[in-house]
Protein backbone atom coordinates (compact mmCIF):
# COMPACT_ATOMS: atom_id res chain seq x y z
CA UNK A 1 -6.22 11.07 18.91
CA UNK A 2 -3.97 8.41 17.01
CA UNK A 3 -1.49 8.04 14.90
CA UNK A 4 -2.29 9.38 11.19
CA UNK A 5 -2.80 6.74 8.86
CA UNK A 6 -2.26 8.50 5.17
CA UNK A 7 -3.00 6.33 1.99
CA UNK A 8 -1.60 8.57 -0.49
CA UNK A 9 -0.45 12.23 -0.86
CA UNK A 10 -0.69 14.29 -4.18
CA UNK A 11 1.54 17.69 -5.91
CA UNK A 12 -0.28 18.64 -8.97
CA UNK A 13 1.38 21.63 -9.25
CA UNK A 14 4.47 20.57 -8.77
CA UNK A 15 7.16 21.27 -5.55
CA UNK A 16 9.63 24.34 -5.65
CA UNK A 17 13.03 23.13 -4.98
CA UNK A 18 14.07 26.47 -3.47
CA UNK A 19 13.25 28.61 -0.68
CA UNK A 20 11.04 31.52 -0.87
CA UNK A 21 8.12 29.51 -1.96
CA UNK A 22 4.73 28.08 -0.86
CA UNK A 23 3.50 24.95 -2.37
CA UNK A 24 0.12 23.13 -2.02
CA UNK A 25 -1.17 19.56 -2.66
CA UNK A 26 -3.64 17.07 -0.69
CA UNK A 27 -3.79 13.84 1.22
CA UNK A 28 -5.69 11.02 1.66
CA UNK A 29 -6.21 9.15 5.41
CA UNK A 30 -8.28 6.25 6.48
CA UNK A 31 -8.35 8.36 9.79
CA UNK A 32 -9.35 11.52 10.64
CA UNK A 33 -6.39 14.77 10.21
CA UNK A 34 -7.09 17.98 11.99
CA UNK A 35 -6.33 21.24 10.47
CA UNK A 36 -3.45 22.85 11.40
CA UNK A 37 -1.52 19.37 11.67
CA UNK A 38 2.63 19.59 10.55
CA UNK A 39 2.52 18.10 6.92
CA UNK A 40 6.51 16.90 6.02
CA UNK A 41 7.43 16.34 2.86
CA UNK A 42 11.33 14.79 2.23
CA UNK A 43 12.84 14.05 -1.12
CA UNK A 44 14.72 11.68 -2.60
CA UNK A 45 17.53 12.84 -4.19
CA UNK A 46 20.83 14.24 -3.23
CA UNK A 47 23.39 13.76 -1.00
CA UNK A 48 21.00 16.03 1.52
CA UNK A 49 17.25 15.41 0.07
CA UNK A 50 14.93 18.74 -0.14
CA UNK A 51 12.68 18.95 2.78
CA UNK A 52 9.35 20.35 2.55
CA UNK A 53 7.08 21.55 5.65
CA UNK A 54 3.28 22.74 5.33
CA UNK A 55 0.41 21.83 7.17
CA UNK A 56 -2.87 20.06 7.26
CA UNK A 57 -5.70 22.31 5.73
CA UNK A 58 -9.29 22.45 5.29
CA UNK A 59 -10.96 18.99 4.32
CA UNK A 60 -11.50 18.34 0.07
CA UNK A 61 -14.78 17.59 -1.39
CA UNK A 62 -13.16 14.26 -2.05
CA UNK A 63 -14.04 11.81 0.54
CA UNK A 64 -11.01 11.24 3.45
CA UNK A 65 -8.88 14.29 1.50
CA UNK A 66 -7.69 17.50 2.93
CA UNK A 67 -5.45 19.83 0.73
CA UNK A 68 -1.92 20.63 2.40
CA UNK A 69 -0.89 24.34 2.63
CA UNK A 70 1.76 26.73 3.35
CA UNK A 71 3.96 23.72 2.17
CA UNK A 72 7.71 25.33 1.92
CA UNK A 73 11.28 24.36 2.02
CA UNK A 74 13.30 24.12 5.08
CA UNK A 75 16.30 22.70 3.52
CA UNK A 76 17.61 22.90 -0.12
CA UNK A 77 18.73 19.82 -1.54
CA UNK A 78 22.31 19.26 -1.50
CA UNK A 79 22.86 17.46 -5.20
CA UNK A 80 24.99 14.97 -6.46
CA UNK A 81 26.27 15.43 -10.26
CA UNK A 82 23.13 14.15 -12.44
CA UNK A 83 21.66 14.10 -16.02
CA UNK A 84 18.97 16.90 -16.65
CA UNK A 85 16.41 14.43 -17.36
CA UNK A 86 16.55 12.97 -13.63
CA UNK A 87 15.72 17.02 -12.46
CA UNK A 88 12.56 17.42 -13.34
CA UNK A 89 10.26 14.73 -11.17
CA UNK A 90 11.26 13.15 -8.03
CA UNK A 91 9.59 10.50 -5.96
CA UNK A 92 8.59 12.39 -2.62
CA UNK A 93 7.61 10.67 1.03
CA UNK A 94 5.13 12.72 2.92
CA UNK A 95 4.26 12.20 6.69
CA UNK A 96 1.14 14.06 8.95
CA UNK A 97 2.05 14.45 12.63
CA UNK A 98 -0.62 14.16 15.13
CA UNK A 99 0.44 16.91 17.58
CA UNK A 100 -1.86 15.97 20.82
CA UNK A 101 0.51 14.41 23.32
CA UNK A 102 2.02 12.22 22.61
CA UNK A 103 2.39 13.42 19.51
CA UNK A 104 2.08 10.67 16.38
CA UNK A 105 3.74 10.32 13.24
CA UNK A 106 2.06 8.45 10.47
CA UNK A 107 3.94 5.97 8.32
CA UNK A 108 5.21 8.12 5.32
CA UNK A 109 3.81 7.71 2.13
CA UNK A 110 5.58 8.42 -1.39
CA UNK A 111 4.29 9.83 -4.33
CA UNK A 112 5.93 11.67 -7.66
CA UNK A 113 6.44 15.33 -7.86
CA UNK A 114 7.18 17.42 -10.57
CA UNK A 115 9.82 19.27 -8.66
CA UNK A 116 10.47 22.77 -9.95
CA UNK A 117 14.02 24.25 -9.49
């Protein structure tokens, strides 16, 4: 199979900032994602962003969607000195990786996240 090609990636219930949690959300392709796929999620803030890995799951009952599970952090953020207003949401890129060899990498896309210390 190909590359991934996502259109848009979605937290509604927000991202834990710290380990010891497991986050969900969904995303939208124009291609096909199989289940199982490595789902990365990388912030934005920070000297050393918050990184986020899940994977693909099952397929939504909105069209071209599958929800993204066991989505967990891999590496706290590393912050620079900021106001408490710029805490609480943070714009978030998101990749799928195709792991059939050669494995493929989509484009990433970014979306807000209510992140959740």
């Amino acid at each position: 199979m190909a590359k991934p090609d996502l259109k848009e990636a979605a937290f509604p219930g927000g991202l834990h900032k710290k380990k010891g949690y497991q986050d969900k959300g969904t995303v939208t392709a124009n291609t096909p994602l199989g289940k199982g796929w490595p789902v990365k999620v990388t912030g934005h803030k920070g000297k050393k962003p918050t990184v986020w890995v899940g994977k693909v799951g099952d397929p939504t009952t909105a069209k071209d969607t599958w929800e993204v599970v066991e989505l967990a952090v891999t590496d706290e953020q590393q912050p620079r000195p900021v106001d408490k207003k710029d805490r609480d949401t943070e714009d978030v890129s998101t990749t799928v990786t195709n792991p059939t060899p050669p494995p493929a990498e989509s484009q990433p896309v970014v979306a807000p996240a209510t992140t959740i210390p």
